[in-house]
Structures are given as structure tokens and as C-alpha cells.
C-alpha atoms as a PDB file:
ATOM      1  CA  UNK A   1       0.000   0.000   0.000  1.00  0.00           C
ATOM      2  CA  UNK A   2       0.728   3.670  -0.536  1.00  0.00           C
ATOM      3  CA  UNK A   3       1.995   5.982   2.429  1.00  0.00           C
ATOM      4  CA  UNK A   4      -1.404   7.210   1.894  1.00  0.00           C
ATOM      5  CA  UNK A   5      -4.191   5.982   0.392  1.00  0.00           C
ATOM      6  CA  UNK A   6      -7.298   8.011  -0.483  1.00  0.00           C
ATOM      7  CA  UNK A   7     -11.145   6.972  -1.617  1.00  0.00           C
ATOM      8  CA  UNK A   8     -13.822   9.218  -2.958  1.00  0.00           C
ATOM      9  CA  UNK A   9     -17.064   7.717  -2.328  1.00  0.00           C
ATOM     10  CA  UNK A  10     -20.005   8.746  -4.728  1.00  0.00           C
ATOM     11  CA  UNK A  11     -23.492   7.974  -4.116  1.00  0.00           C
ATOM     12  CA  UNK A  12     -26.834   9.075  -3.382  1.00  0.00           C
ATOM     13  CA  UNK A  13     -27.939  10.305   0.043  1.00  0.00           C
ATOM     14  CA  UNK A  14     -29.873   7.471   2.149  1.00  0.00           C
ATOM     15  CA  UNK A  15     -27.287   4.628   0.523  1.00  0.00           C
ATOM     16  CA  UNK A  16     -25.036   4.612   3.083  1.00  0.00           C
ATOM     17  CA  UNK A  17     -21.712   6.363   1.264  1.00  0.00           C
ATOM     18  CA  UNK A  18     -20.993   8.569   4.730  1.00  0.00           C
ATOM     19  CA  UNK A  19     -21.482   5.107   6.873  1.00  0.00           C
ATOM     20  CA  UNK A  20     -19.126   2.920   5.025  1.00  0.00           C
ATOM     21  CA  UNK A  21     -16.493   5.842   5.141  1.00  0.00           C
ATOM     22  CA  UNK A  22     -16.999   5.877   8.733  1.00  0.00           C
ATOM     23  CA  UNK A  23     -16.538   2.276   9.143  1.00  0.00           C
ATOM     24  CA  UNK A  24     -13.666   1.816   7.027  1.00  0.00           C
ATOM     25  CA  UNK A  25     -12.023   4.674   9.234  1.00  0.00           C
ATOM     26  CA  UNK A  26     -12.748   2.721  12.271  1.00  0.00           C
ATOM     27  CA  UNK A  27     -11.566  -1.106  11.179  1.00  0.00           C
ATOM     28  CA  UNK A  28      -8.807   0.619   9.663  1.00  0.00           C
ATOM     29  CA  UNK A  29      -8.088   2.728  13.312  1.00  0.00           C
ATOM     30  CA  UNK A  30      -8.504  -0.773  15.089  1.00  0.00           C
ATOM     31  CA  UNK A  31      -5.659  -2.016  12.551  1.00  0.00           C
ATOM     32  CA  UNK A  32      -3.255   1.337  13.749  1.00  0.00           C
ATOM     33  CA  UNK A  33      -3.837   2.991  10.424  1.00  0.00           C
ATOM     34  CA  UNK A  34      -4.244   6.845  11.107  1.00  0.00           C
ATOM     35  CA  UNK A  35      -7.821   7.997   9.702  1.00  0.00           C
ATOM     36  CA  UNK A  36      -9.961  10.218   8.311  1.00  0.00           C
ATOM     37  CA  UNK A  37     -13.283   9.935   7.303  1.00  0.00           C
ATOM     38  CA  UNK A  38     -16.306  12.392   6.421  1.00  0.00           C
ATOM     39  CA  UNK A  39     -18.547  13.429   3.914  1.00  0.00           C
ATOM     40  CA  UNK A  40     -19.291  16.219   2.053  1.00  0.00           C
ATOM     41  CA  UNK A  41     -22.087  18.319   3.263  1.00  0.00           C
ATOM     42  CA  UNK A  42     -24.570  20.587   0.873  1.00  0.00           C
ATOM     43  CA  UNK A  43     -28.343  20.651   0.394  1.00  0.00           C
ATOM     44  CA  UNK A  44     -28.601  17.043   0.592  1.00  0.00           C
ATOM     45  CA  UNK A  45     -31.491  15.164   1.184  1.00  0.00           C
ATOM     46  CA  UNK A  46     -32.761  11.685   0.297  1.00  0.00           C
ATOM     47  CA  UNK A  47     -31.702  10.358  -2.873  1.00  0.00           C
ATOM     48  CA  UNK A  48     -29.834  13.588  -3.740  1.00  0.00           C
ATOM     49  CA  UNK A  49     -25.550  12.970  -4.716  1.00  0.00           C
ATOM     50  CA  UNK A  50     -23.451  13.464  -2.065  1.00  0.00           C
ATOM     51  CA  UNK A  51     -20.050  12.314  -1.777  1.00  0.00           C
ATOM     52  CA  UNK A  52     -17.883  11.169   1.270  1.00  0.00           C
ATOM     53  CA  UNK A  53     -14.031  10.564   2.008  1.00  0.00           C
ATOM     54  CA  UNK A  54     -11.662   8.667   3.668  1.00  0.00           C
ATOM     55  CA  UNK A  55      -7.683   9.250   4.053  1.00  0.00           C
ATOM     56  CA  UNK A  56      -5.497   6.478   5.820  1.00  0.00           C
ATOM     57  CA  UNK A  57      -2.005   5.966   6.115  1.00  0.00           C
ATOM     58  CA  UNK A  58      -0.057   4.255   8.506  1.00  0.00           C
ATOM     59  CA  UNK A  59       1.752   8.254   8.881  1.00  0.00           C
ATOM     60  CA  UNK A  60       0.299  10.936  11.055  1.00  0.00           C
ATOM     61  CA  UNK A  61      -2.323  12.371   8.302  1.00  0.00           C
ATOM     62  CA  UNK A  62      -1.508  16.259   8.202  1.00  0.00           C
ATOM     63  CA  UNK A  63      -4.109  17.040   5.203  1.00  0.00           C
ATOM     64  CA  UNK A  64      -7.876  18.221   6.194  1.00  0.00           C
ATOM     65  CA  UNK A  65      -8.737  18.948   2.865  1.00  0.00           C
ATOM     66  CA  UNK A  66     -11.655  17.238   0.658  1.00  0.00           C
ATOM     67  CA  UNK A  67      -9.861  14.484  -1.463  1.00  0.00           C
ATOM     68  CA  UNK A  68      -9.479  16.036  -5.354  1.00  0.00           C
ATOM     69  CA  UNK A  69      -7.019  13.115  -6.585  1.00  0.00           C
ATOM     70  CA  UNK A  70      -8.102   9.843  -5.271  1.00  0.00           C
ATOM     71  CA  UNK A  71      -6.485   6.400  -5.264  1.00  0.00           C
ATOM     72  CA  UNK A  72     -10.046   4.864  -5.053  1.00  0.00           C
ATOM     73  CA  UNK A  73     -13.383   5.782  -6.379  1.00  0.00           C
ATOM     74  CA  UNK A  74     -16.147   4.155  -5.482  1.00  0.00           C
ATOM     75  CA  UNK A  75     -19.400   4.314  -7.406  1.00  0.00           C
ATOM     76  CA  UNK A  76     -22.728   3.436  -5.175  1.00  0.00           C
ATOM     77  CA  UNK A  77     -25.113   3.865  -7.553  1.00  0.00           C
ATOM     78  CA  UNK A  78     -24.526   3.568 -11.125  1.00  0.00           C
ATOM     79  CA  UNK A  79     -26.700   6.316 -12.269  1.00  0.00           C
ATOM     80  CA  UNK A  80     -24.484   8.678 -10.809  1.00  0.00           C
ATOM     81  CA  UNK A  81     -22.013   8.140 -13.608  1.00  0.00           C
ATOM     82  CA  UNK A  82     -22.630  10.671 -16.473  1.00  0.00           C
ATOM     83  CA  UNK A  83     -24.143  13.331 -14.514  1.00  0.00           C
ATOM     84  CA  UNK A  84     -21.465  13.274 -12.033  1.00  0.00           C
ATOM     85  CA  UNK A  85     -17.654  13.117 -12.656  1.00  0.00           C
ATOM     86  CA  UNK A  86     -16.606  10.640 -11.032  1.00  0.00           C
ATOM     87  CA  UNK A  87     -13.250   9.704 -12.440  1.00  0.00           C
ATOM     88  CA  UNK A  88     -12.263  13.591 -11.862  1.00  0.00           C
ATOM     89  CA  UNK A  89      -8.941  13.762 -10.186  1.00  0.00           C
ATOM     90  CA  UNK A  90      -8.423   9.968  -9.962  1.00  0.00           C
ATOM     91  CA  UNK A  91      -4.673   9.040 -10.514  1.00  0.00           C
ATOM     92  CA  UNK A  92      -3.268   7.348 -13.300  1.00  0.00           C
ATOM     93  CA  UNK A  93      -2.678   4.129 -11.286  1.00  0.00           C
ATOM     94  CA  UNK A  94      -6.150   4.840  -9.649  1.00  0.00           C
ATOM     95  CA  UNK A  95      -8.986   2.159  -9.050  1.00  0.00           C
ATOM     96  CA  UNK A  96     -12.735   2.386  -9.650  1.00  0.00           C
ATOM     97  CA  UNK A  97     -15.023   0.374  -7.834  1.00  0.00           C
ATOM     98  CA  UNK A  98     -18.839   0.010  -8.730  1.00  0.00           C
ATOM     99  CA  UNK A  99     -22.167  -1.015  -7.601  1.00  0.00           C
ATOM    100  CA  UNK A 100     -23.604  -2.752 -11.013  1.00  0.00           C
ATOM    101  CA  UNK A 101     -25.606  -5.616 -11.517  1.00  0.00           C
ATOM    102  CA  UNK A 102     -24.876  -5.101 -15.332  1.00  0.00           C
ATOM    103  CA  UNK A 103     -22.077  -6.953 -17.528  1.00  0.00           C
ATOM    104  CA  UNK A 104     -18.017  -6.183 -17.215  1.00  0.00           C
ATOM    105  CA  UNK A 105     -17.968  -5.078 -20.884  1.00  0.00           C
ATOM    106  CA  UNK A 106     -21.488  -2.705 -19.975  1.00  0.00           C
ATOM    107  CA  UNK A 107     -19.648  -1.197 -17.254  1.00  0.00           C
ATOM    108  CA  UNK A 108     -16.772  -0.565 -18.694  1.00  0.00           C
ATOM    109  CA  UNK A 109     -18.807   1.504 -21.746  1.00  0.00           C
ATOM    110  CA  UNK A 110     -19.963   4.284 -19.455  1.00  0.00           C
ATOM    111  CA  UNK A 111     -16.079   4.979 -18.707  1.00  0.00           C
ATOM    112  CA  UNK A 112     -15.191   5.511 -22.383  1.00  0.00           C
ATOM    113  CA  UNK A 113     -11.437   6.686 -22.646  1.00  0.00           C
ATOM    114  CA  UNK A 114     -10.688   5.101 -19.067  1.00  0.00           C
ATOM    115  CA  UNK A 115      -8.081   2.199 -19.247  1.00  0.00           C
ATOM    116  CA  UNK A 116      -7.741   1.849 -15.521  1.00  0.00           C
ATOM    117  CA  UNK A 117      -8.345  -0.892 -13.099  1.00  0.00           C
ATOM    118  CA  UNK A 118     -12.061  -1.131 -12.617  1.00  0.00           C
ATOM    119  CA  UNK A 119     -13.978  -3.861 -10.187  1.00  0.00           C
ATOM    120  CA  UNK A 120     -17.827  -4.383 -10.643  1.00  0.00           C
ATOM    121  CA  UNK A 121     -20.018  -5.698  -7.693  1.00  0.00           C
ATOM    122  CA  UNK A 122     -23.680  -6.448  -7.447  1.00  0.00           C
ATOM    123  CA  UNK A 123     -23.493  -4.870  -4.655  1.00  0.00           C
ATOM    124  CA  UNK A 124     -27.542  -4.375  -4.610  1.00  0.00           C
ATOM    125  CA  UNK A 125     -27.839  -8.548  -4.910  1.00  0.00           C
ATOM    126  CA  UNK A 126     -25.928  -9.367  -1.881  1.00  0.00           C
ATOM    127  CA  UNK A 127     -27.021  -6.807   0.631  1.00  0.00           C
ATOM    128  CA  UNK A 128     -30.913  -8.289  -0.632  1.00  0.00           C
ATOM    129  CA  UNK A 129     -29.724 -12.135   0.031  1.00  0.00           C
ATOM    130  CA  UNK A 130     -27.616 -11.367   3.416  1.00  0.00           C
ATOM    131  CA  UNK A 131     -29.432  -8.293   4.707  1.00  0.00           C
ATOM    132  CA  UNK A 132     -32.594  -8.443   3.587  1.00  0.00           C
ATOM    133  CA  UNK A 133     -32.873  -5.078   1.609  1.00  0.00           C
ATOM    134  CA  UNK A 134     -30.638  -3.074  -0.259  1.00  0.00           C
ATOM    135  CA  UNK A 135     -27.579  -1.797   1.657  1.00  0.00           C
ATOM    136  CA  UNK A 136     -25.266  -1.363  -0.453  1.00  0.00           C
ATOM    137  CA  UNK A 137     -22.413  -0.228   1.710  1.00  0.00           C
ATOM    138  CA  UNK A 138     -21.440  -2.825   3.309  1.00  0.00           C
ATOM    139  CA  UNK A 139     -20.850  -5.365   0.312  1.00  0.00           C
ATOM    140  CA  UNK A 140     -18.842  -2.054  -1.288  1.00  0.00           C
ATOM    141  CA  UNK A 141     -16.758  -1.813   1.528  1.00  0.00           C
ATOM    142  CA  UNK A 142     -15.645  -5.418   1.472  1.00  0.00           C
ATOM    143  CA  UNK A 143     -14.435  -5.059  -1.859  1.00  0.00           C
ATOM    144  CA  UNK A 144     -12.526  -1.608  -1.160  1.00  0.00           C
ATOM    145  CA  UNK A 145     -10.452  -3.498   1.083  1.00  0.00           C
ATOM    146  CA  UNK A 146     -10.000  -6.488  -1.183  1.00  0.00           C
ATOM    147  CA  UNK A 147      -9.152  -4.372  -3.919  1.00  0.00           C
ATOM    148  CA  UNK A 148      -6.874  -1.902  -2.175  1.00  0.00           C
ATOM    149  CA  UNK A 149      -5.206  -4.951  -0.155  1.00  0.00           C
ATOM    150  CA  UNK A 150      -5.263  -1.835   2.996  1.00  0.00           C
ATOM    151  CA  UNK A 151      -6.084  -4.711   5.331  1.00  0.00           C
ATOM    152  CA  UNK A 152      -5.884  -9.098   5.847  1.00  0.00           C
ATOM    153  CA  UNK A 153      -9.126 -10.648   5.065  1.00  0.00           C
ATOM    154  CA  UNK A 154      -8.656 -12.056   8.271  1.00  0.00           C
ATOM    155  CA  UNK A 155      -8.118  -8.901   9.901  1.00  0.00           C
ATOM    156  CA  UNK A 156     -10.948  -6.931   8.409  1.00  0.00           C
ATOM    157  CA  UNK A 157     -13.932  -9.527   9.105  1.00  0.00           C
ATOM    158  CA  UNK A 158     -12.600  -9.275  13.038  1.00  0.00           C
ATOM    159  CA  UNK A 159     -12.433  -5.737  13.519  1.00  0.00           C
ATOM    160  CA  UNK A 160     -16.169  -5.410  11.117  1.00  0.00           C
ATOM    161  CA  UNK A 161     -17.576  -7.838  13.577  1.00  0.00           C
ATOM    162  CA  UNK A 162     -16.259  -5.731  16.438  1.00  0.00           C
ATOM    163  CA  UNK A 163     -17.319  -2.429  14.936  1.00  0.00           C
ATOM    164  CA  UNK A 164     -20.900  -4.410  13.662  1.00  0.00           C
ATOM    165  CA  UNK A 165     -21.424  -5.635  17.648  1.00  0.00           C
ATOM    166  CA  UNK A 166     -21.373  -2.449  19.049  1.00  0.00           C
ATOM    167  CA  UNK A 167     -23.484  -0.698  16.092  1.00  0.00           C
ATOM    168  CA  UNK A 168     -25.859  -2.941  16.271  1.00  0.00           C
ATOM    169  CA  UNK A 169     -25.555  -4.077  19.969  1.00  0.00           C
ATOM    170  CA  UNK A 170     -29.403  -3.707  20.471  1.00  0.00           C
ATOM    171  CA  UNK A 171     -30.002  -5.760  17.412  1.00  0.00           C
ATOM    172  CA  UNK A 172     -27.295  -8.727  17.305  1.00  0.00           C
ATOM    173  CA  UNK A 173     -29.728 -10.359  14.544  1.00  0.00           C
ATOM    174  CA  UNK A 174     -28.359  -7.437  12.428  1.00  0.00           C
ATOM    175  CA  UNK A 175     -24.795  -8.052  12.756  1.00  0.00           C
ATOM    176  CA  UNK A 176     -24.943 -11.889  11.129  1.00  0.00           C
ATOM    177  CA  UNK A 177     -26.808 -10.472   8.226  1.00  0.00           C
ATOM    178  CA  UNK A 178     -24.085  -8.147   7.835  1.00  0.00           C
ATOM    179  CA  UNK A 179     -21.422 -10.422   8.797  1.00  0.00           C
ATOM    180  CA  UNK A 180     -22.621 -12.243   5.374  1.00  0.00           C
ATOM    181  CA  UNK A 181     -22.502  -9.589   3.205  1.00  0.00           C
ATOM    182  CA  UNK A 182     -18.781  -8.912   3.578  1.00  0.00           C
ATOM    183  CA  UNK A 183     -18.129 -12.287   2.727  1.00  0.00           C
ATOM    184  CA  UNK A 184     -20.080 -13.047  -0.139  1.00  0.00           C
ATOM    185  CA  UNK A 185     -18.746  -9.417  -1.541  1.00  0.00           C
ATOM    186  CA  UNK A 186     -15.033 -10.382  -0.427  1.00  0.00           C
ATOM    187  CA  UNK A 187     -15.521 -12.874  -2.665  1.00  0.00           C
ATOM    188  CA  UNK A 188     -17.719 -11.347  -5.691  1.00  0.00           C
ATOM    189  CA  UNK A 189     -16.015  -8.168  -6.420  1.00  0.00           C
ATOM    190  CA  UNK A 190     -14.251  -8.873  -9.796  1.00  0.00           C
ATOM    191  CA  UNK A 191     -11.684  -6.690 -12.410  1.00  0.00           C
ATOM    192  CA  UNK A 192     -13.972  -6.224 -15.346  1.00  0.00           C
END
């Protein structure tokens, strides 16, 4: 991993971008990483774009700044791509990550000109097996630390379940729902 890595997280306000930057920040604290994570604030309200951040490096993190030139991008919801620009900023050797239930090649179409790394995930699918409706954060940010390789597999699923128990302490049912998720997306998440 870089000294620093950086993800821009795009998606639409109720999908749970701003939580799975938040959680990533904490199992990525638990690990020793130094972290940030926050979104960006505006007029948003349900269903509206909004975009949220995380910065971790195993350094003290100096920068408070929104992230312009990201490592990651991660796309929650497809439809985003077009009207928003997504890829703006990322780095050459950048990654895109996104939620899509549609084909590699399809995908890969609504990046024309981008020859980059990019993972798909039906990230919709397995939050409706494991969780029981469509979440998809938490399947996205199993495959953000597949991709990125920031954390063990081992590693992550311990400090998730740790973070998960005392989320969702009042509603343990929650956490093996969850629990699933990560796996099945740890596992999903391919390079289209």
C-alpha cells in the first residue's frame, strides 16, 4: 500500500456512502492505520448525490482537505455516472469500484477513454440475500479493502464484527446479516 491511500465515495444520500467511510475509518483505526473519514455536506437530502471521504495511512495524516485526486473511487449507484464526474482527479494508477448488476464489458462503456483498473459488484444482490434489503455499503466496503489490499481478510472480518457488535448491539440479529454480506462481496467483487 501507498503511504497514503485516499477513496472518494459517490453515491446518493440514504445509501449509506458517509457510513461505510466511517466504518472503514474505524476497522482501519482498530488495525493502527491513522484515519480520516467524512462526507461532504450541501443541500442534501434523500436520494440527492453526495459524496464522502476517507484518508489512511499508517503516517500521522496532516491534510484536512476534501480528497481532489483519489487512489479509489467508489461508485454506489450507477446512475451517478454521467451526470457526475466521477473519475475527476483519480490518478493514473487509480482504481474504480462500482455497484452494477450489469455486464463487465457494460460497465466498462460508461467509462469511455478510461483504461484503468475497474472492479464491478452487485453490490444491490448481496445486501438483498444477506441483509434483507438493499444496503449497499457494506458489500462495497468489502471489496474496497479487497481491492486496495489496505487490510488481511482475516483482519478486516474481526475488527467489522467488532465495529458491527457495538453498532448494532441492540439488534445482534443485524450483525450476522451483515457479517454475510462482507463475505459473499469479499468474494464477488471482480476486475472487469
Amino acid at each position: 500500500m501507498k503511504d497514503t491511500l485516499e477513496i472518494r465515495w459517490h453515491g446518493r444520500g440514504g445509501q449509506g456512502a458517509k457510513t461505510a467511510a466511517l466504518l472503514l475509518a474505524d476497522v482501519a483505526f482498530s488495525d493502527g492505520f491513522y484515519v480520516q473519514g467524512f462526507p461532504e455536506y450541501g443541500p442534501e437530502r434523500m436520494g440527492a448525490p453526495i459524496t464522502a471521504y476517507n484518508r489512511l495511512s499508517r503516517n500521522v495524516l496532516r491534510s484536512h482537505s476534501n480528497i481532489y485526486y483519489p487512489d479509489v473511487v467508489v461508485v454506489v449507484d450507477e446512475s451517478l455516472i454521467g451526470p457526475v464526474d466521477v473519475t475527476a482527479g483519480l490518478k493514473e494508477d487509480g482504481v474504480i469500484i462500482v455497484n452494477s448488476e450489469h455486464s463487465p464489458e457494460e460497465v466498462r462503456a460508461e467509462f469511455a477513454g478510461y483504461e484503468g483498473a475497474l472492479y464491478i459488484i452487485d453490490a444491490k444482490a448481496v445486501s438483498e440475500r444477506n441483509i434483507g434489503k438493499n444496503m449497499p455499503n457494506t458489500p462495497l466496503l468489502s471489496s474496497v479493502v479487497k481491492v486496495t489490499g489496505l487490510l488481511s481478510k482475516e483482519s478486516f472480518f474481526a475488527n467489522m464484527e467488532g465495529s458491527f457488535f457495538h453498532k448494532f448491539a441492540a439488534k445482534p440479529e443485524v450483525l450476522e446479516g451483515n457479517m454475510s454480506a462482507l463475505k459473499e462481496a469479499w468474494e464477488e467483487v471482480a476486475e472487469a
